[in-house]
Protein backbone atom coordinates (compact mmCIF):
# COMPACT_ATOMS: atom_id res chain seq x y z
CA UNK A 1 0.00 0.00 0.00
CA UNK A 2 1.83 3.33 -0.73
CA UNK A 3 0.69 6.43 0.64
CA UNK A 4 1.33 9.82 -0.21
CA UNK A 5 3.46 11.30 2.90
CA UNK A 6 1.85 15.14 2.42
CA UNK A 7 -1.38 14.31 2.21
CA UNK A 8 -2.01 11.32 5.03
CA UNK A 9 -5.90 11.25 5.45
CA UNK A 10 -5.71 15.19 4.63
CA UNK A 11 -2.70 15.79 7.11
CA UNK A 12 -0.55 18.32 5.86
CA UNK A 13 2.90 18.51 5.84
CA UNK A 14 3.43 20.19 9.26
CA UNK A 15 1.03 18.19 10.58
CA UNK A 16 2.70 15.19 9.78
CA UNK A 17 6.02 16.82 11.11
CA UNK A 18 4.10 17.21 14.17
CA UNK A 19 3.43 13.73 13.82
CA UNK A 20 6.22 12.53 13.59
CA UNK A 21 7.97 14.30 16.27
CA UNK A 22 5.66 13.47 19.35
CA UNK A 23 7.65 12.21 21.82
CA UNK A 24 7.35 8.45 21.71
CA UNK A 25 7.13 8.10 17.79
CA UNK A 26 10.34 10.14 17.42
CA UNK A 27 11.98 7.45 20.05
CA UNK A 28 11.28 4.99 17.96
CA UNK A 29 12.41 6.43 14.73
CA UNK A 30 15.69 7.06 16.22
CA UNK A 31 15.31 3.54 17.49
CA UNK A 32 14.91 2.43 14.34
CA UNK A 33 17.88 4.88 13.05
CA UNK A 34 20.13 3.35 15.36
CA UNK A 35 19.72 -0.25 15.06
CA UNK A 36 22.15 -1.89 13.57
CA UNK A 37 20.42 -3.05 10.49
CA UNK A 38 17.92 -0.10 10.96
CA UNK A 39 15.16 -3.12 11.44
CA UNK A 40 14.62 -3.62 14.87
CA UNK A 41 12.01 -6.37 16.21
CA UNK A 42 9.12 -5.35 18.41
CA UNK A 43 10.99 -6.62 21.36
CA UNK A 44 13.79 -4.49 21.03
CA UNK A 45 11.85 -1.27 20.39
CA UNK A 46 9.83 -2.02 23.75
CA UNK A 47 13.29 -2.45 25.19
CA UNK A 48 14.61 0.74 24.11
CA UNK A 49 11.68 2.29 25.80
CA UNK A 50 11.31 0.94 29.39
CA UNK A 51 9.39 3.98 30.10
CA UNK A 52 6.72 3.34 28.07
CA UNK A 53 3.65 0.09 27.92
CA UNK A 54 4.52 -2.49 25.71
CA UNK A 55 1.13 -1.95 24.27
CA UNK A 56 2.06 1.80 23.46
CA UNK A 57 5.01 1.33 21.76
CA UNK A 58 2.86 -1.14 19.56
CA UNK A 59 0.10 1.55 19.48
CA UNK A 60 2.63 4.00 17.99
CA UNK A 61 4.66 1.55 15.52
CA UNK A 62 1.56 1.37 13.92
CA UNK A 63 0.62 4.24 13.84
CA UNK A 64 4.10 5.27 11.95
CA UNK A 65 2.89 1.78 9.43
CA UNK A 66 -0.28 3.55 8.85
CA UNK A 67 1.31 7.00 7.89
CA UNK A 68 3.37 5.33 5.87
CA UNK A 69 7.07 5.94 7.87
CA UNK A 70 7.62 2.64 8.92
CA UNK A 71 6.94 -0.79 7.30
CA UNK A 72 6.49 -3.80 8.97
CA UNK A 73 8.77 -6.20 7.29
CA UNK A 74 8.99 -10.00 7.46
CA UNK A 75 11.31 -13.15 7.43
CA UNK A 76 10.99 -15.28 4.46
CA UNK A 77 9.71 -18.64 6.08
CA UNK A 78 12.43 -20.89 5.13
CA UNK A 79 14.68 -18.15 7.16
CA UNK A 80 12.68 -18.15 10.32
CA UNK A 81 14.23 -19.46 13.65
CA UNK A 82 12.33 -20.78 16.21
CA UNK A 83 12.86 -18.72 19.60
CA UNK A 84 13.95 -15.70 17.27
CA UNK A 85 11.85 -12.93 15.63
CA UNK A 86 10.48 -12.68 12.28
CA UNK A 87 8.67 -9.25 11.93
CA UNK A 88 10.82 -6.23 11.97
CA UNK A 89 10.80 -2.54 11.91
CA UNK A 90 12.21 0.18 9.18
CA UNK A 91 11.39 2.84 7.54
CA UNK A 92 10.18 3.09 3.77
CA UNK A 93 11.87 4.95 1.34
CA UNK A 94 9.45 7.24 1.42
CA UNK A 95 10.18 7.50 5.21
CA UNK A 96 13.29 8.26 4.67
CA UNK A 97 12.78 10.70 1.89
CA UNK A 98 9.89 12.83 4.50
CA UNK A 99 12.58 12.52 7.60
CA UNK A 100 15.68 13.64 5.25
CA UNK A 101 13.32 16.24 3.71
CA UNK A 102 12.64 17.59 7.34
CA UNK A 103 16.35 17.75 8.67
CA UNK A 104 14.79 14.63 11.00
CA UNK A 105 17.87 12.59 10.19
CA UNK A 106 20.62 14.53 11.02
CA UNK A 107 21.45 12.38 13.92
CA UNK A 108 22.00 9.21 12.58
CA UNK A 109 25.72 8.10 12.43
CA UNK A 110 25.39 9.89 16.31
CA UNK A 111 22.41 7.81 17.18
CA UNK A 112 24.43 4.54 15.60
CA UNK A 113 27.20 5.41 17.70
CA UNK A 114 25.18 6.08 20.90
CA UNK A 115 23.93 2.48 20.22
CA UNK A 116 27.19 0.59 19.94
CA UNK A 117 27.80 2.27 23.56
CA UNK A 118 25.07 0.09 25.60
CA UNK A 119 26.86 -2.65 27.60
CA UNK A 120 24.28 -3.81 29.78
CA UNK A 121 21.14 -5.11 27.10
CA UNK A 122 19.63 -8.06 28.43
CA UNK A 123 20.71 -11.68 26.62
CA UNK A 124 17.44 -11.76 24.97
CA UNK A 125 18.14 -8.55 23.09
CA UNK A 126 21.48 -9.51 22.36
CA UNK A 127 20.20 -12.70 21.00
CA UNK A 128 17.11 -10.86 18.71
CA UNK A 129 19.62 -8.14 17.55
CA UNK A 130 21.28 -11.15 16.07
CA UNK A 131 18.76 -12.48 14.16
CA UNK A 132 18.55 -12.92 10.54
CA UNK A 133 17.19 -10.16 8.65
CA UNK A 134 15.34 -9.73 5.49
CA UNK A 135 17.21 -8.63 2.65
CA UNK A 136 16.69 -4.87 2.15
């Protein structure tokens, strides 16, 4: 499904900018940003946020799928692991394309960086940001 990024259900672009800048969706974008395949699981977004509900930081992922930001992409099924994930996180190209349009991804190579620094993830997110990925 593609979806014109200026014109989301009649949102304008500031509005979307708005959008895409509340606090917890802009968390996860960088989340996503920062990742090191830029295609985090579910897990490790909720994670990355121990502030906020599980069920929020669902509510908001989707809410990024729906404006078109984020894509919710999946493991081939001859590539899926059992105890590992298979549905990731990352932005479309069109995502991409809005966020580089807005100065939104100036950060990036920082937020990489920043990532590389956390020493105390739990084994479980060690083990999912070691999963196979789709191919991008």
């Amino acid at each position: 499904m593609s979806t014109d990024l200026e014109t989301v259900e009649g949102t304008e672009t500031r509005e979307l900018v708005h959008f895409v800048t509340q606090q917890t969706r802009f968390a996860l974008l960088n989340n996503i940003l920062q990742h090191p395949e830029q295609l985090p699981s579910m897990y490790e977004l909720e994670e990355l946020n121990p502030s906020v509900s599980e069920a929020t930081v669902y509510k908001h992922v989707q809410k990024l799928i729906d404006a078109g930001i984020v894509e919710e992409v999946a493991l081939a099924d001859d590539r899926r692991r059992q105890g590992y994930p298979w549905k990731f996180y990352g932005l479309t190209e069109e995502g991409r394309a809005f966020l580089e349009d807005h100065n939104l991804l100036a950060a990036e190579e920082t937020l990489q960086r920043i990532y590389e620094t956390i020493s105390d993830k739990p084994e479980k997110m060690v083990k999912y940001e070691n999963a196979p990925r789709p191919e991008s």
